[in-house]
PDB file of N, CA and C in Angstrom:
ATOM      1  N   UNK A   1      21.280 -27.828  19.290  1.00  0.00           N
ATOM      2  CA  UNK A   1      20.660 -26.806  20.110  1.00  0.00           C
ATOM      3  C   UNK A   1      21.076 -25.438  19.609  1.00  0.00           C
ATOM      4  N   UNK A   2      20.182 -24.546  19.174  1.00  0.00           N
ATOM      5  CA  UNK A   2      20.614 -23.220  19.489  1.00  0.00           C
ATOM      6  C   UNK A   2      20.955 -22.105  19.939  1.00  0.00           C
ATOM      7  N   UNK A   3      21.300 -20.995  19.691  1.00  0.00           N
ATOM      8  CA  UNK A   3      21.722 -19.898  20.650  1.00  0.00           C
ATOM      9  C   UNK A   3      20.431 -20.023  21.736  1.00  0.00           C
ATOM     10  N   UNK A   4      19.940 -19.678  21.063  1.00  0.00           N
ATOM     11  CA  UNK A   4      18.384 -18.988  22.256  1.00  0.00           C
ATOM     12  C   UNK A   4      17.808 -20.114  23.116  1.00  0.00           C
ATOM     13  N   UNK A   5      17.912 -21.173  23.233  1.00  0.00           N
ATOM     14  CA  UNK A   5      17.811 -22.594  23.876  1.00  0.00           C
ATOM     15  C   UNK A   5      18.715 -22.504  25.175  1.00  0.00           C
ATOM     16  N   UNK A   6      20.398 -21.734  24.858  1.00  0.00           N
ATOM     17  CA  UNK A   6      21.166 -21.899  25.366  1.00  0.00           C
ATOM     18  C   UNK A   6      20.870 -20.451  26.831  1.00  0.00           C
ATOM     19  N   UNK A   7      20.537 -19.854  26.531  1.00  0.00           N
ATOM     20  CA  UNK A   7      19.802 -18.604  26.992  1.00  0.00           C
ATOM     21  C   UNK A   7      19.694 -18.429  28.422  1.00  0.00           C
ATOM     22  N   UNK A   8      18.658 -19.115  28.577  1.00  0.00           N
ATOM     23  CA  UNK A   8      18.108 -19.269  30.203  1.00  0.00           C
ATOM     24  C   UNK A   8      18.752 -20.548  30.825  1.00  0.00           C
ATOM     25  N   UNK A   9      19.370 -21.265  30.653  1.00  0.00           N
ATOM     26  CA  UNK A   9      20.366 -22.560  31.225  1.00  0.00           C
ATOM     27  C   UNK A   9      21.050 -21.898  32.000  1.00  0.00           C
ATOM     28  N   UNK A  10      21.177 -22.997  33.187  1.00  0.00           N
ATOM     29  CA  UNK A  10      22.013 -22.438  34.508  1.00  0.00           C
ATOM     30  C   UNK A  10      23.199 -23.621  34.318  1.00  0.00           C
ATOM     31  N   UNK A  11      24.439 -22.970  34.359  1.00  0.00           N
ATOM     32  CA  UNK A  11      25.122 -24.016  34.301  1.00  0.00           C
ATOM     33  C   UNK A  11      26.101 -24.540  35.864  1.00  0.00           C
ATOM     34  N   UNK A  12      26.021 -23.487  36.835  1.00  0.00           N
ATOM     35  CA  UNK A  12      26.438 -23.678  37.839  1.00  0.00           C
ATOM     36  C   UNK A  12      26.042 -22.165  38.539  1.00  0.00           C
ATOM     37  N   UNK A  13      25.746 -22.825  39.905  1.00  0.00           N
ATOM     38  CA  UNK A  13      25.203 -21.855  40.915  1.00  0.00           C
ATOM     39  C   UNK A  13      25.713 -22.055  42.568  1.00  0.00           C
ATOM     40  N   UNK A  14      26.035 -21.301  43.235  1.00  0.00           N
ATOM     41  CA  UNK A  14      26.704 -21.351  44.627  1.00  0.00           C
ATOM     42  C   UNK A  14      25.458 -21.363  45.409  1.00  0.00           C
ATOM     43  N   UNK A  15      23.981 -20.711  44.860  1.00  0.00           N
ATOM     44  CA  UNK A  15      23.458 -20.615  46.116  1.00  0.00           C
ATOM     45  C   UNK A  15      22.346 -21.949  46.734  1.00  0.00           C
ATOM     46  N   UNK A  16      22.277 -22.102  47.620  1.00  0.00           N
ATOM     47  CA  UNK A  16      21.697 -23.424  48.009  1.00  0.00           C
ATOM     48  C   UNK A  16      20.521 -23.361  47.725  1.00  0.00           C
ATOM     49  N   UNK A  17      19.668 -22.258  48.108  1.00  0.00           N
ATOM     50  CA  UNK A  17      18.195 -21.901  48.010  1.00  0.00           C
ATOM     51  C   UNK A  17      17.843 -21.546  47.071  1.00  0.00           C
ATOM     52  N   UNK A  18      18.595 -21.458  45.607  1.00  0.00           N
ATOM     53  CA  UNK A  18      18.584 -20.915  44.153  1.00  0.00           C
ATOM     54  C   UNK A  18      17.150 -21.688  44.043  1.00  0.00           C
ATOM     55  N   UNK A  19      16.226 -20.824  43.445  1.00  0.00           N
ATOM     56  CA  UNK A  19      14.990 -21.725  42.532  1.00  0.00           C
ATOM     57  C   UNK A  19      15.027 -20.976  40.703  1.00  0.00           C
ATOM     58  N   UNK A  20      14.684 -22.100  40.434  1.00  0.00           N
ATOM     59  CA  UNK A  20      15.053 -22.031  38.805  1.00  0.00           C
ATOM     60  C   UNK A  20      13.728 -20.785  38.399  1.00  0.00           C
ATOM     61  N   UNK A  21      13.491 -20.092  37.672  1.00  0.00           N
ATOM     62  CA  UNK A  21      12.319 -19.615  37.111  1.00  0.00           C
ATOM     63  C   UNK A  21      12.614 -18.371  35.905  1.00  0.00           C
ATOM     64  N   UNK A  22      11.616 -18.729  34.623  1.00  0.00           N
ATOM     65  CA  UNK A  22      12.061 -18.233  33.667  1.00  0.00           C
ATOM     66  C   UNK A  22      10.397 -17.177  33.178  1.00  0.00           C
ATOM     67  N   UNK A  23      11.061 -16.074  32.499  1.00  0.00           N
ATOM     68  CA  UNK A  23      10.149 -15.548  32.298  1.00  0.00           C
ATOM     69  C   UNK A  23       9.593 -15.771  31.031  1.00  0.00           C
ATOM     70  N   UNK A  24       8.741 -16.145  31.238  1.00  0.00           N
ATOM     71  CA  UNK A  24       8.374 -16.566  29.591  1.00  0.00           C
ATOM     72  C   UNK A  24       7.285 -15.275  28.300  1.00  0.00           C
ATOM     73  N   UNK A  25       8.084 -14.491  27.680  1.00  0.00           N
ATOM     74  CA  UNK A  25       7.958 -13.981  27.256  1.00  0.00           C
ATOM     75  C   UNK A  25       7.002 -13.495  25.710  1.00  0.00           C
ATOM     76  N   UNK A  26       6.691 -14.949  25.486  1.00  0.00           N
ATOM     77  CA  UNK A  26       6.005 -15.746  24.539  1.00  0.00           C
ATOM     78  C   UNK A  26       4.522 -15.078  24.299  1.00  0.00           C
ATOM     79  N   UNK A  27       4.035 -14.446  25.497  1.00  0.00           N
ATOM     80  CA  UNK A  27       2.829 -13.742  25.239  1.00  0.00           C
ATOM     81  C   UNK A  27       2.945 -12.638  24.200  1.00  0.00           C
ATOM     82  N   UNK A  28       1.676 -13.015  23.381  1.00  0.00           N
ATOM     83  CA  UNK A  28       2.085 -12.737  22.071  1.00  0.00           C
ATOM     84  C   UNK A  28       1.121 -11.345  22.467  1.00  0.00           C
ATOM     85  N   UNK A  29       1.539 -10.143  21.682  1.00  0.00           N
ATOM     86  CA  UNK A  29       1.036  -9.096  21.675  1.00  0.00           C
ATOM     87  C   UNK A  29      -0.655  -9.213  20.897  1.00  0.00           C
ATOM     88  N   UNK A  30      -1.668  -8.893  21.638  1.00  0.00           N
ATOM     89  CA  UNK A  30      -2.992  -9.034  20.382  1.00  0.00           C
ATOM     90  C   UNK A  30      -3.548  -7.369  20.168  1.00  0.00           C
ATOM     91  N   UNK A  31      -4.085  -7.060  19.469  1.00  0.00           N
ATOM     92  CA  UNK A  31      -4.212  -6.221  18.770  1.00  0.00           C
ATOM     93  C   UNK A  31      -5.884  -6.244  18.339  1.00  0.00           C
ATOM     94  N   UNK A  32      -6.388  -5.308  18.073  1.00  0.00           N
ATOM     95  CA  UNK A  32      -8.359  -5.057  18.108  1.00  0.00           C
ATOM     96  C   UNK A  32      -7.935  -5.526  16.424  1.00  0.00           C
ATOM     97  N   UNK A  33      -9.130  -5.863  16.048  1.00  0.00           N
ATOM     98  CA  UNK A  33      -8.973  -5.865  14.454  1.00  0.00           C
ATOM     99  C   UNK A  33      -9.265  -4.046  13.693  1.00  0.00           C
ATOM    100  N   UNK A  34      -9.627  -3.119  14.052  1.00  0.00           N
ATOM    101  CA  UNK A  34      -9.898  -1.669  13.807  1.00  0.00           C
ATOM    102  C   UNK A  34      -8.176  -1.307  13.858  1.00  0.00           C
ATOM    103  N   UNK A  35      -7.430  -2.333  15.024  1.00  0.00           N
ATOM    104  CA  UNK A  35      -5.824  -1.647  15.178  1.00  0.00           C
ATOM    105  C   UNK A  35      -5.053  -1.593  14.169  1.00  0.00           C
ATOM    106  N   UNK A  36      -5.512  -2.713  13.479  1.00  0.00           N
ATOM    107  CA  UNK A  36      -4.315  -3.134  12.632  1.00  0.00           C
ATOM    108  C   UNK A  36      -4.394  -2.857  11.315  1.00  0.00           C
ATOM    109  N   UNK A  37      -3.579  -2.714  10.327  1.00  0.00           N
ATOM    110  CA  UNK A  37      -3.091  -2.825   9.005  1.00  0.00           C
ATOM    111  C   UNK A  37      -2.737  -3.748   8.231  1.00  0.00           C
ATOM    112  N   UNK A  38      -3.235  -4.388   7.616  1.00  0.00           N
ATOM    113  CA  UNK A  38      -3.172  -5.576   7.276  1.00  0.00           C
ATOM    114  C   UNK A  38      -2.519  -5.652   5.513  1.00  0.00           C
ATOM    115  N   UNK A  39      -1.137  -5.447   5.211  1.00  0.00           N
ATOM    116  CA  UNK A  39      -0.603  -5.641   3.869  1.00  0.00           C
ATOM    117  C   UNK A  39      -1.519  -6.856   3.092  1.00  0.00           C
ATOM    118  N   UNK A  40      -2.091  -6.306   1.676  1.00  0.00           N
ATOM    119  CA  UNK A  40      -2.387  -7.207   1.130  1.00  0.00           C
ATOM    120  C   UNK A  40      -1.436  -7.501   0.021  1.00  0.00           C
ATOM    121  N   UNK A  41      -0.910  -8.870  -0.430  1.00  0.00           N
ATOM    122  CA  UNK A  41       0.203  -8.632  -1.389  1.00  0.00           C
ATOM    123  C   UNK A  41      -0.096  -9.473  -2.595  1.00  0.00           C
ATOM    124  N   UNK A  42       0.343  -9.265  -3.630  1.00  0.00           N
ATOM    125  CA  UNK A  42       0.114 -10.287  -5.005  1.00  0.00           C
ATOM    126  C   UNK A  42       1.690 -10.898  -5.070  1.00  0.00           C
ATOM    127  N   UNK A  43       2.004 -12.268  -4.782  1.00  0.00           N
ATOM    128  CA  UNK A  43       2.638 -13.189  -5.411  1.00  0.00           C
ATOM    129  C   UNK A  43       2.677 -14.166  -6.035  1.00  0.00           C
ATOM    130  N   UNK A  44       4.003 -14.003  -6.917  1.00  0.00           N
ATOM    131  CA  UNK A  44       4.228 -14.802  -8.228  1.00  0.00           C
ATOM    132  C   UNK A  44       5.281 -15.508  -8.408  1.00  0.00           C
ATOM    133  N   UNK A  45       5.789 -15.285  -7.264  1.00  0.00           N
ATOM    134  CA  UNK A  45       7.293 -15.998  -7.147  1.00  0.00           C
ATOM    135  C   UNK A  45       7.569 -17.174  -6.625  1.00  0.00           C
ATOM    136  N   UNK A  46       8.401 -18.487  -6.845  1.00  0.00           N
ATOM    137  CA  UNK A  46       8.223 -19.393  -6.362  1.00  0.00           C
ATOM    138  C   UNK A  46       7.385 -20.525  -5.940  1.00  0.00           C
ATOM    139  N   UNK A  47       6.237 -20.182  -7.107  1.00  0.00           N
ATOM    140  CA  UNK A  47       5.276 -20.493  -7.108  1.00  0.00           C
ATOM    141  C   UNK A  47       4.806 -21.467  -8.017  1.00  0.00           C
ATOM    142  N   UNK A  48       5.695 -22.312  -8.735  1.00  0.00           N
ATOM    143  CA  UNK A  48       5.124 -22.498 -10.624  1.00  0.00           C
ATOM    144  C   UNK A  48       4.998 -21.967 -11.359  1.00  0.00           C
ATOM    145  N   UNK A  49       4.857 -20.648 -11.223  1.00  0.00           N
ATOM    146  CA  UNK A  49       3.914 -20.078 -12.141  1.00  0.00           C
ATOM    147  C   UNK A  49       2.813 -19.556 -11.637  1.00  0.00           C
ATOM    148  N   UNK A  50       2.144 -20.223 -10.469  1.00  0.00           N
ATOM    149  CA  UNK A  50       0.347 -19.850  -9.883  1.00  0.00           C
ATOM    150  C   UNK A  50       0.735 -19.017  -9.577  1.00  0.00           C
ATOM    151  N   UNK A  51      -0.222 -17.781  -8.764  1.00  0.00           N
ATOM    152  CA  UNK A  51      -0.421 -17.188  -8.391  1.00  0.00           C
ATOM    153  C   UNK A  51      -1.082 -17.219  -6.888  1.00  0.00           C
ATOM    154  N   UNK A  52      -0.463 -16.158  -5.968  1.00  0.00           N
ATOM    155  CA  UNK A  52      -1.239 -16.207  -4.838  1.00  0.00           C
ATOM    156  C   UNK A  52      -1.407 -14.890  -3.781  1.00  0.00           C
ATOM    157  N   UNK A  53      -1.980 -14.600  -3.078  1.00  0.00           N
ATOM    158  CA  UNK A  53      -2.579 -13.668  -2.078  1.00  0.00           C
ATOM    159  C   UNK A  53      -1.686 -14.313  -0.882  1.00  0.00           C
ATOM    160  N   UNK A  54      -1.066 -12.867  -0.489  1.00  0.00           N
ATOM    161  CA  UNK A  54      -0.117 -13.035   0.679  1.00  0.00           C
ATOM    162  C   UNK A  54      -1.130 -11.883   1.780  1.00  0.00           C
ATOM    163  N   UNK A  55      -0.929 -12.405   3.172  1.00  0.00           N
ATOM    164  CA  UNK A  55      -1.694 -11.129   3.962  1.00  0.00           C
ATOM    165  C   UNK A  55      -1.185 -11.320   5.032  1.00  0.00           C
ATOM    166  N   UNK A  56      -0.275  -9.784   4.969  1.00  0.00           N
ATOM    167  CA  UNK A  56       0.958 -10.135   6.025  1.00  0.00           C
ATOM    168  C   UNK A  56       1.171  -8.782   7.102  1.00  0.00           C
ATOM    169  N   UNK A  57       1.673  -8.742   8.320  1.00  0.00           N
ATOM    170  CA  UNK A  57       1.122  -7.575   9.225  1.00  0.00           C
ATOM    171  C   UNK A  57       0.446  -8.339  10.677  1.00  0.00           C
ATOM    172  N   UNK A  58      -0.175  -9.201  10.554  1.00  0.00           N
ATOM    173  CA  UNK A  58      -0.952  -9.458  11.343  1.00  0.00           C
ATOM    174  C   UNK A  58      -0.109  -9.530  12.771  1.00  0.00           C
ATOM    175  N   UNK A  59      -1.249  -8.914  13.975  1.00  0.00           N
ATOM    176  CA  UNK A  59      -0.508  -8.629  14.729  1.00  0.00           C
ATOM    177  C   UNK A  59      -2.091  -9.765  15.978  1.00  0.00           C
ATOM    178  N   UNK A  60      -1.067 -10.997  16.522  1.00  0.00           N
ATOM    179  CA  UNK A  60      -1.875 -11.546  17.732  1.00  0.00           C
ATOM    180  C   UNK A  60      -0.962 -13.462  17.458  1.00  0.00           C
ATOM    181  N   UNK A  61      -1.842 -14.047  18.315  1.00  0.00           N
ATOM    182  CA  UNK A  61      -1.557 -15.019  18.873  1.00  0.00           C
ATOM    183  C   UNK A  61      -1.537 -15.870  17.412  1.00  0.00           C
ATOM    184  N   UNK A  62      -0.697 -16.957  17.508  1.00  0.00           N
ATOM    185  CA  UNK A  62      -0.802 -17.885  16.188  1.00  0.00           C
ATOM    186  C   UNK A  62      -1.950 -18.636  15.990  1.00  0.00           C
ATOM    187  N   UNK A  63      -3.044 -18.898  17.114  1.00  0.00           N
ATOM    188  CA  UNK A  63      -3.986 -19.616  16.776  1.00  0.00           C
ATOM    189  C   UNK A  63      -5.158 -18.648  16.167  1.00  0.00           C
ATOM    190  N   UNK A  64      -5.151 -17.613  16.544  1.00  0.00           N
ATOM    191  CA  UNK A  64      -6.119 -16.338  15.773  1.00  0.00           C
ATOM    192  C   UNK A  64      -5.427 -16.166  14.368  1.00  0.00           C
ATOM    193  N   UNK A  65      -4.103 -16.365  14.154  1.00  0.00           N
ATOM    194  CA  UNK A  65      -3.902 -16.131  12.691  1.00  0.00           C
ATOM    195  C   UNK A  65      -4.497 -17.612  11.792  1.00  0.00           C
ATOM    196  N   UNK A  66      -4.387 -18.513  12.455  1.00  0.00           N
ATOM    197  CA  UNK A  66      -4.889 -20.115  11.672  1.00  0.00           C
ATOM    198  C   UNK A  66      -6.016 -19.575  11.514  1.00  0.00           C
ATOM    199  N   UNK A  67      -7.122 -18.746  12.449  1.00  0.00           N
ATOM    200  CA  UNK A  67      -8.775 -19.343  12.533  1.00  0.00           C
ATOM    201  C   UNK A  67      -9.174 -17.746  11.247  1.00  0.00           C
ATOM    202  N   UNK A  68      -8.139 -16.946  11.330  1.00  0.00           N
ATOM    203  CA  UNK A  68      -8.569 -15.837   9.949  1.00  0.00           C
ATOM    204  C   UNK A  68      -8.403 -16.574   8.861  1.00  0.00           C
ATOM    205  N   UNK A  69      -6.715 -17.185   8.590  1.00  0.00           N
ATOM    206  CA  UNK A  69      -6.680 -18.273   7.528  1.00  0.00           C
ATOM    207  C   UNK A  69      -7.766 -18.959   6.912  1.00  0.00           C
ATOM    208  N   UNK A  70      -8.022 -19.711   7.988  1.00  0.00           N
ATOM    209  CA  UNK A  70      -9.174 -20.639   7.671  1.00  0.00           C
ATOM    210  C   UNK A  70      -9.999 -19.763   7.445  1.00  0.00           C
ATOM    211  N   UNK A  71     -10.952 -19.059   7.761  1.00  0.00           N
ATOM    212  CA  UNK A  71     -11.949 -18.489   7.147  1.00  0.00           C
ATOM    213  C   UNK A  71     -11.598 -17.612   5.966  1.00  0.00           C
ATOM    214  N   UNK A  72     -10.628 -16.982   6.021  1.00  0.00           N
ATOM    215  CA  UNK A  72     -11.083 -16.703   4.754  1.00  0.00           C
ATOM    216  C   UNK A  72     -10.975 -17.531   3.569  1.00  0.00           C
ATOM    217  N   UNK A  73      -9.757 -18.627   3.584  1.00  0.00           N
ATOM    218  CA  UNK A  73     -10.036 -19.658   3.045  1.00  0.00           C
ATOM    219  C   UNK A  73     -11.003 -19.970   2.370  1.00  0.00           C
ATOM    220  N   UNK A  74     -11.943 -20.361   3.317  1.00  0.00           N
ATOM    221  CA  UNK A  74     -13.306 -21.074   3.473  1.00  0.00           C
ATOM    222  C   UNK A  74     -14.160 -19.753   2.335  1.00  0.00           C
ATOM    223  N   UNK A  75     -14.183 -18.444   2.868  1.00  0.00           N
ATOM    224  CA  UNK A  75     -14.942 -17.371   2.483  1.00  0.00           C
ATOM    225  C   UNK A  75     -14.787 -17.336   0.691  1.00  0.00           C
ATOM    226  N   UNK A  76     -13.038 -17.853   0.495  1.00  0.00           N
ATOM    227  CA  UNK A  76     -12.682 -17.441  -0.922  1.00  0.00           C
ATOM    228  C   UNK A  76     -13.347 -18.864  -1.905  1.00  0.00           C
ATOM    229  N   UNK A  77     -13.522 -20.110  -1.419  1.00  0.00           N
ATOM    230  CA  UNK A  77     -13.563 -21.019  -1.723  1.00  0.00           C
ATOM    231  C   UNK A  77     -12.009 -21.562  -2.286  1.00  0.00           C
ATOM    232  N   UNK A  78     -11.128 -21.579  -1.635  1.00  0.00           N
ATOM    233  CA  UNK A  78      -9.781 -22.119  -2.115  1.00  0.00           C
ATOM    234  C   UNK A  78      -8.755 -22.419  -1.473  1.00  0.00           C
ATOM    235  N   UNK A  79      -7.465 -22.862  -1.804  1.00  0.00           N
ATOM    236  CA  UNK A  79      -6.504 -23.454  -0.389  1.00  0.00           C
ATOM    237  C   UNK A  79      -5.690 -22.266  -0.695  1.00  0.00           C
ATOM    238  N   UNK A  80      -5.180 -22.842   0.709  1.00  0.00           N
ATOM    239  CA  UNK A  80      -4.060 -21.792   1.098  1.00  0.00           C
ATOM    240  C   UNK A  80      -3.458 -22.363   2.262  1.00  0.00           C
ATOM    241  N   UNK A  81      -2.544 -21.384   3.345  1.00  0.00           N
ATOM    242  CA  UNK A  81      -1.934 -22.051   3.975  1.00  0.00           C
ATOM    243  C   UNK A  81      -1.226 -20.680   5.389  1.00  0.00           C
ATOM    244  N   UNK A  82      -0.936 -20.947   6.212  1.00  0.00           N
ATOM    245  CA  UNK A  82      -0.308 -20.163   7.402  1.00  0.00           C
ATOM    246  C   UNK A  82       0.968 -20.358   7.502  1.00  0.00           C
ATOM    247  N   UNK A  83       1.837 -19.450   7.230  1.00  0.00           N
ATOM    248  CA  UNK A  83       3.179 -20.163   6.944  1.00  0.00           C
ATOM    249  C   UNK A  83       4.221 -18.628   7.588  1.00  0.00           C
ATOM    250  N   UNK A  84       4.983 -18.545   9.097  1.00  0.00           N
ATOM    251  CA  UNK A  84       6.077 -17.779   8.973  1.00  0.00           C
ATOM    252  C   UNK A  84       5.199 -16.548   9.377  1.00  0.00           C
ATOM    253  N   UNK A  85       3.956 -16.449  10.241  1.00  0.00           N
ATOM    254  CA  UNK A  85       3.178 -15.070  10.479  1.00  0.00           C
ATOM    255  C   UNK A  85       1.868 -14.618   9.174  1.00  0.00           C
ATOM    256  N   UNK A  86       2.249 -15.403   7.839  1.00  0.00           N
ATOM    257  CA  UNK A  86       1.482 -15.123   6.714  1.00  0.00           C
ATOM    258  C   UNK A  86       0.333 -15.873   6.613  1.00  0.00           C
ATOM    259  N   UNK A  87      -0.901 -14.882   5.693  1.00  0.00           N
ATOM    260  CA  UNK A  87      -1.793 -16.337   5.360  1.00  0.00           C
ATOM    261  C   UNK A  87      -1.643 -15.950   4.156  1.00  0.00           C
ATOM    262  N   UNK A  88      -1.391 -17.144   3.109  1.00  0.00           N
ATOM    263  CA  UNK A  88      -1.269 -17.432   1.517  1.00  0.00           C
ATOM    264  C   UNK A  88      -2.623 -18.109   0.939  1.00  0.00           C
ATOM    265  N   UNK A  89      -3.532 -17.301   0.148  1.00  0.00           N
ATOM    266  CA  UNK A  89      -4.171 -17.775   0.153  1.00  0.00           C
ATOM    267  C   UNK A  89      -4.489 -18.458  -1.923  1.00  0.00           C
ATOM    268  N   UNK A  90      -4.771 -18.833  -1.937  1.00  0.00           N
ATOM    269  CA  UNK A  90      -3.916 -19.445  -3.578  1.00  0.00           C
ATOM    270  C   UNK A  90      -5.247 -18.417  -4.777  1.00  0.00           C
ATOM    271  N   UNK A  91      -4.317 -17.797  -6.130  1.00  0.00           N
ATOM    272  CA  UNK A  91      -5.568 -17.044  -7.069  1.00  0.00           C
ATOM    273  C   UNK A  91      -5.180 -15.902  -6.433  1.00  0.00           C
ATOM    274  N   UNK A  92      -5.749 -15.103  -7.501  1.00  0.00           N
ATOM    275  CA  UNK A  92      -5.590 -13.582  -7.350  1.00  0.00           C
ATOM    276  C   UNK A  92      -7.184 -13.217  -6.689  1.00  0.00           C
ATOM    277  N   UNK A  93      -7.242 -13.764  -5.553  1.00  0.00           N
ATOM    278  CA  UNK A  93      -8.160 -12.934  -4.603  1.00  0.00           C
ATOM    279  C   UNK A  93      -8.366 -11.906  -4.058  1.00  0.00           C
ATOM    280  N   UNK A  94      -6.820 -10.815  -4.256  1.00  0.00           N
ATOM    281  CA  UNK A  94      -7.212  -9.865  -3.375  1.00  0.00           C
ATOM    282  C   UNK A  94      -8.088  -8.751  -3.177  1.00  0.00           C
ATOM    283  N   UNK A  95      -8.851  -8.659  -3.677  1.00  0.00           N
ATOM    284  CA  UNK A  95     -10.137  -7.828  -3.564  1.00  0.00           C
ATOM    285  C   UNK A  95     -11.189  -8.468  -2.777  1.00  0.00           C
ATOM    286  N   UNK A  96     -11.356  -9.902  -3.396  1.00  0.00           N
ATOM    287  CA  UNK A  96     -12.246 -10.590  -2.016  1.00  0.00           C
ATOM    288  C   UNK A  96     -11.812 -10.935  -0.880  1.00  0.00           C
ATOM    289  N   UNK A  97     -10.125 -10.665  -0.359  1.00  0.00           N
ATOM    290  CA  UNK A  97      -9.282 -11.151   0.658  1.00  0.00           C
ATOM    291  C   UNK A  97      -9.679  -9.556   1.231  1.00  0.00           C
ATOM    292  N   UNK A  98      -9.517  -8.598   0.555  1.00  0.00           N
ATOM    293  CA  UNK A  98      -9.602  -7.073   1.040  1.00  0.00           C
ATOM    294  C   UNK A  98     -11.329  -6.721   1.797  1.00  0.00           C
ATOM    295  N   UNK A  99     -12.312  -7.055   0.388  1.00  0.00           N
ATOM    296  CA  UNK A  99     -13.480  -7.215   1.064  1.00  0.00           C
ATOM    297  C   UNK A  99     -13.754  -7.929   2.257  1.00  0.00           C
ATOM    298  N   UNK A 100     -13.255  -8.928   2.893  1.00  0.00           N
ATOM    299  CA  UNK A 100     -13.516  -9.997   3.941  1.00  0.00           C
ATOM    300  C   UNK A 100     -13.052  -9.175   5.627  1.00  0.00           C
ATOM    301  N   UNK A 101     -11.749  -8.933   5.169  1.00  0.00           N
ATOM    302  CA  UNK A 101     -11.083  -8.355   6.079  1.00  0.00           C
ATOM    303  C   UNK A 101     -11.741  -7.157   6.546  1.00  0.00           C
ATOM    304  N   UNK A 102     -11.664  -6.348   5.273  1.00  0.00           N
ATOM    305  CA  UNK A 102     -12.592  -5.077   5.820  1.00  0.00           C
ATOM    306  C   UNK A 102     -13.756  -5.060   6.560  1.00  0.00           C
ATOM    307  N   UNK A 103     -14.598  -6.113   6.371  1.00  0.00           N
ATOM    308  CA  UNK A 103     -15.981  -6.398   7.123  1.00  0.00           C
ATOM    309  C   UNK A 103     -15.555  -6.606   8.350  1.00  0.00           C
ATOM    310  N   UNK A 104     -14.596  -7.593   8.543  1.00  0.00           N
ATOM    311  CA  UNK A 104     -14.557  -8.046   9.613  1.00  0.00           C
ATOM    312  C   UNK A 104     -14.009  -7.395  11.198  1.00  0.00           C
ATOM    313  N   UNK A 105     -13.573  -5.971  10.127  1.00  0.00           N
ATOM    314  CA  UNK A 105     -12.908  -4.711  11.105  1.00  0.00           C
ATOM    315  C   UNK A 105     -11.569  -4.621  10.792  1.00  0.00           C
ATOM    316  N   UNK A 106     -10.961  -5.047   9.756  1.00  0.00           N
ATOM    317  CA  UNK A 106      -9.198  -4.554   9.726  1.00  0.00           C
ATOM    318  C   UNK A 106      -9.326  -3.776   8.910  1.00  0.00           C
ATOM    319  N   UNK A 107      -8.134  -2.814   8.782  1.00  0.00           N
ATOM    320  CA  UNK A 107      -7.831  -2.035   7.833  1.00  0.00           C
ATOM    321  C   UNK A 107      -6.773  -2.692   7.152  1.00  0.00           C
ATOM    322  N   UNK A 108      -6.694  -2.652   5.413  1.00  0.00           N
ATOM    323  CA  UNK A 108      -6.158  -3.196   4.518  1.00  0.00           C
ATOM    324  C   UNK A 108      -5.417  -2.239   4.084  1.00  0.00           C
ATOM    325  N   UNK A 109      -3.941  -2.529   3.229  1.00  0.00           N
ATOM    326  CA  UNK A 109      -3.350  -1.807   2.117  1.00  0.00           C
ATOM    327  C   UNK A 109      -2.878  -2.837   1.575  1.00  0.00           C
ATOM    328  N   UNK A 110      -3.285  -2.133   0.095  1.00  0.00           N
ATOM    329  CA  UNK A 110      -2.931  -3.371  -1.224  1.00  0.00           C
ATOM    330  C   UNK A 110      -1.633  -2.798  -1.726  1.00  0.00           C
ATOM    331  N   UNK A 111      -0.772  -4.063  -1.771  1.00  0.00           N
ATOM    332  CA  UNK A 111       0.728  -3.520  -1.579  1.00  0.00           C
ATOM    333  C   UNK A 111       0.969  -4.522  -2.914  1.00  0.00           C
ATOM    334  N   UNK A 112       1.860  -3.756  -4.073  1.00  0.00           N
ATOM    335  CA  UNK A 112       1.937  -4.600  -5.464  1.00  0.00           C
ATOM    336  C   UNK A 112       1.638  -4.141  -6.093  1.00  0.00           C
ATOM    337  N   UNK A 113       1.408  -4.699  -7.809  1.00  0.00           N
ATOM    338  CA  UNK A 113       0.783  -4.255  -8.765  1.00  0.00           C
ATOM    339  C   UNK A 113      -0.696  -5.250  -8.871  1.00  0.00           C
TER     340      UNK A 113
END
């Protein structure tokens, strides 16, 4: 178990009428797509050798970051993956990762060489 597990645990209480209740804080902040800034990045590291499109920034719920993933995915014709807040998308796409986004209402910066 970890620290933050350990957190909200009651380990002893005097009052009889105590009711347990936790605030769950988990609501993830979402953000307009016009809000945000969206880092586009070129990596080469840890990779084999391949190459891949990192697009990192994104600001909302984890299932809105899978369903951008996936499409642009889908948009680039190639795999990739949601990993840690990121979408990795495999190939030096970022111009068509930049074009996609931009349509779709984010603002981009291409961060790298």
């Amino acid at each position: 178990m970890g620290n933050n597990s350990r957190k909200n645990r009651v380990v002893y209480f005097t009052n009889p009428h105590y009711e347990e209740s936790y605030e769950d804080n988990k609501e993830q902040e979402r953000l307009e797509p016009n809000e945000q800034l969206l880092e586009v990045h070129l990596d080469k590291k840890n990779r084999g050798g391949k190459v891949a499109v990192v697009v990192k920034n994104f600001v909302g719920s984890e299932d809105d970051l899978k369903d951008l993933g996936k499409m642009l995915k889908a948009s680039c014709g190639v795999g990739g993956s949601v990993k840690k807040q990121e979408i990795i998308i495999q190939g030096d796409k970022r111009d068509k990762v930049m074009g996609i986004l931009n349509k779709k209402g984010y603002k981009t910066k291409r961060v790298g060489s």
